[in-house]
Protein backbone atom coordinates (compact mmCIF):
# COMPACT_ATOMS: atom_id res chain seq x y z
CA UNK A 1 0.00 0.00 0.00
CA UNK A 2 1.36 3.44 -0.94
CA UNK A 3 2.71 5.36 2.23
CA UNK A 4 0.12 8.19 2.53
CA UNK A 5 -2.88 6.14 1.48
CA UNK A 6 -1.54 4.47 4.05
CA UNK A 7 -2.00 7.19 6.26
CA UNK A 8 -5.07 8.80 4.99
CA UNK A 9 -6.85 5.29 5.56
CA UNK A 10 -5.75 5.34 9.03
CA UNK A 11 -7.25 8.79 9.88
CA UNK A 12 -10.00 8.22 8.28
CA UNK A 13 -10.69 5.04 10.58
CA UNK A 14 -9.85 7.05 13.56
CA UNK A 15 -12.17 10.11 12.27
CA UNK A 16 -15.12 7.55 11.96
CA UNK A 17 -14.68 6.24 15.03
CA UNK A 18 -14.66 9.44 16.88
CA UNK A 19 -18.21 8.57 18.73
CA UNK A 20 -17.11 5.08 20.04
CA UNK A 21 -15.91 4.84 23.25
CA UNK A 22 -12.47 3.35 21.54
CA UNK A 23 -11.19 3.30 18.35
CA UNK A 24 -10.59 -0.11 16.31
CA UNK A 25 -7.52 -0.99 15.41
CA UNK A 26 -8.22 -3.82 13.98
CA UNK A 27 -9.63 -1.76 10.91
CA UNK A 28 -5.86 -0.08 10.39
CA UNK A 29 -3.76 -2.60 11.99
CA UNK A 30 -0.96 -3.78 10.08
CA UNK A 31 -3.10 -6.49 8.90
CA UNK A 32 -5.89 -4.80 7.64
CA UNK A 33 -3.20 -2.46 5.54
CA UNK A 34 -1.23 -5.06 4.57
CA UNK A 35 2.08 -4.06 5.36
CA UNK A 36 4.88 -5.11 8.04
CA UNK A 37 4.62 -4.38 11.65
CA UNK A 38 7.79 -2.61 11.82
CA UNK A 39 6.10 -0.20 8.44
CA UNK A 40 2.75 0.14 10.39
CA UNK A 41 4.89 1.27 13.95
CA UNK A 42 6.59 3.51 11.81
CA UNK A 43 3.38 5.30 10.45
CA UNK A 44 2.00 5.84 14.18
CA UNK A 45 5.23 7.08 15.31
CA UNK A 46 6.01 9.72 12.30
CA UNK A 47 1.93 10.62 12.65
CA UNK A 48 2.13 11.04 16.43
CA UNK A 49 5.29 13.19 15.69
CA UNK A 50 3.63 15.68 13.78
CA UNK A 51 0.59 15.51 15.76
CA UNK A 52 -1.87 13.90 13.53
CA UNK A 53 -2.89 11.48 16.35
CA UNK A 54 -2.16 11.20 20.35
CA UNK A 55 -3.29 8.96 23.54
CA UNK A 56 -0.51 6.34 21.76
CA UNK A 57 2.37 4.77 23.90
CA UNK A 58 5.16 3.28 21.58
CA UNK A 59 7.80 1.65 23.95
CA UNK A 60 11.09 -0.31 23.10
CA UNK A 61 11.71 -3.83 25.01
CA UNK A 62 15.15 -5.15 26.27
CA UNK A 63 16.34 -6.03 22.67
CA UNK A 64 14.77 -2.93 20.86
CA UNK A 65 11.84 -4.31 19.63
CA UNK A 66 9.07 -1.76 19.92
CA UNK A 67 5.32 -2.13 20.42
CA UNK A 68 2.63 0.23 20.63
CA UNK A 69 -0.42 0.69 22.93
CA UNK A 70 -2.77 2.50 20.92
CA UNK A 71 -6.12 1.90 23.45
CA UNK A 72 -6.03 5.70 23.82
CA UNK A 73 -5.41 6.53 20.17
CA UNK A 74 -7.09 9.19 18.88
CA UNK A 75 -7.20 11.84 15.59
CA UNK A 76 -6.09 15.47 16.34
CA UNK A 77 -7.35 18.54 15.08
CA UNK A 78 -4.41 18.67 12.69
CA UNK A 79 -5.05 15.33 11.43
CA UNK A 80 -8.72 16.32 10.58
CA UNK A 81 -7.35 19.61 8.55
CA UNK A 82 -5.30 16.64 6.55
CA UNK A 83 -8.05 14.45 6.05
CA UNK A 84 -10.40 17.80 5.04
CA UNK A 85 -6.91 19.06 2.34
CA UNK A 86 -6.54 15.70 0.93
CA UNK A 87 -10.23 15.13 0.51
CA UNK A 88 -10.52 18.62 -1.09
CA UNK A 89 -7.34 17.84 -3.59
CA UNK A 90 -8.36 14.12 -4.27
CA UNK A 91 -11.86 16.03 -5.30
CA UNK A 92 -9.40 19.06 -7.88
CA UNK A 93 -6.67 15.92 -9.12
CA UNK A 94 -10.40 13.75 -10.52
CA UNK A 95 -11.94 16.64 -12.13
CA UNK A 96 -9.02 17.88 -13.17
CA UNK A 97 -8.65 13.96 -14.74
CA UNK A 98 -11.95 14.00 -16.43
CA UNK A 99 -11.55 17.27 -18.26
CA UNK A 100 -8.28 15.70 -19.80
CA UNK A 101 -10.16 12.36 -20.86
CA UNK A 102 -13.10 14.67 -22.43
CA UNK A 103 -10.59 17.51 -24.08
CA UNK A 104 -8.20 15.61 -26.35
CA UNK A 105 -4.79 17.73 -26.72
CA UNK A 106 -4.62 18.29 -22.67
């Protein structure tokens, strides 16, 4: 799965589930994307960086391997404004697609 669908599909799943008690994971796991655990620890990590999410706990065992609680997780403000940018510019990128497919020369 490309990195910011990746992404986008994980916000979304948090947005949704913005009235449930809990968010579920299991709907953006690493499963569910289809990509490694390490990739999928990676995405929580670089979107609780620049605060796109928070309530998550990534910790590091004896031997470095790293797990994440994410009962707490939750989207930000800041990752609504990317889900509401990305939306708008998924919206400009198709009509700007079908114009090309109906004027020939473009």
């Amino acid at each position: 799965m490309d990195n910011f669908k990746a992404v986008y599909t994980i916000l979304s799943a948090l947005e949704k589930d913005m009235d449930a008690p809990q968010a579920d994971v299991s709907k953006f796991n690493s499963e569910a994307l289809c990509v490694s655990e390490n990739r999928w620890l990676r995405y929580i990590e670089m979107m609780t960086d620049v605060g796109y999410i928070k309530g998550v706990r990534i910790v590091s065992d004896i031997t470095g391997d790293k797990r994440c609680d994410c009962r707490n997780i939750q989207i930000t403000l800041k990752g609504l404004e990317y889900l509401q940018e990305n939306s708008i510019m998924k919206k400009i990128y198709n009509t700007a697609k079908g114009i090309k497919e109906v004027v020939p020369g473009l």
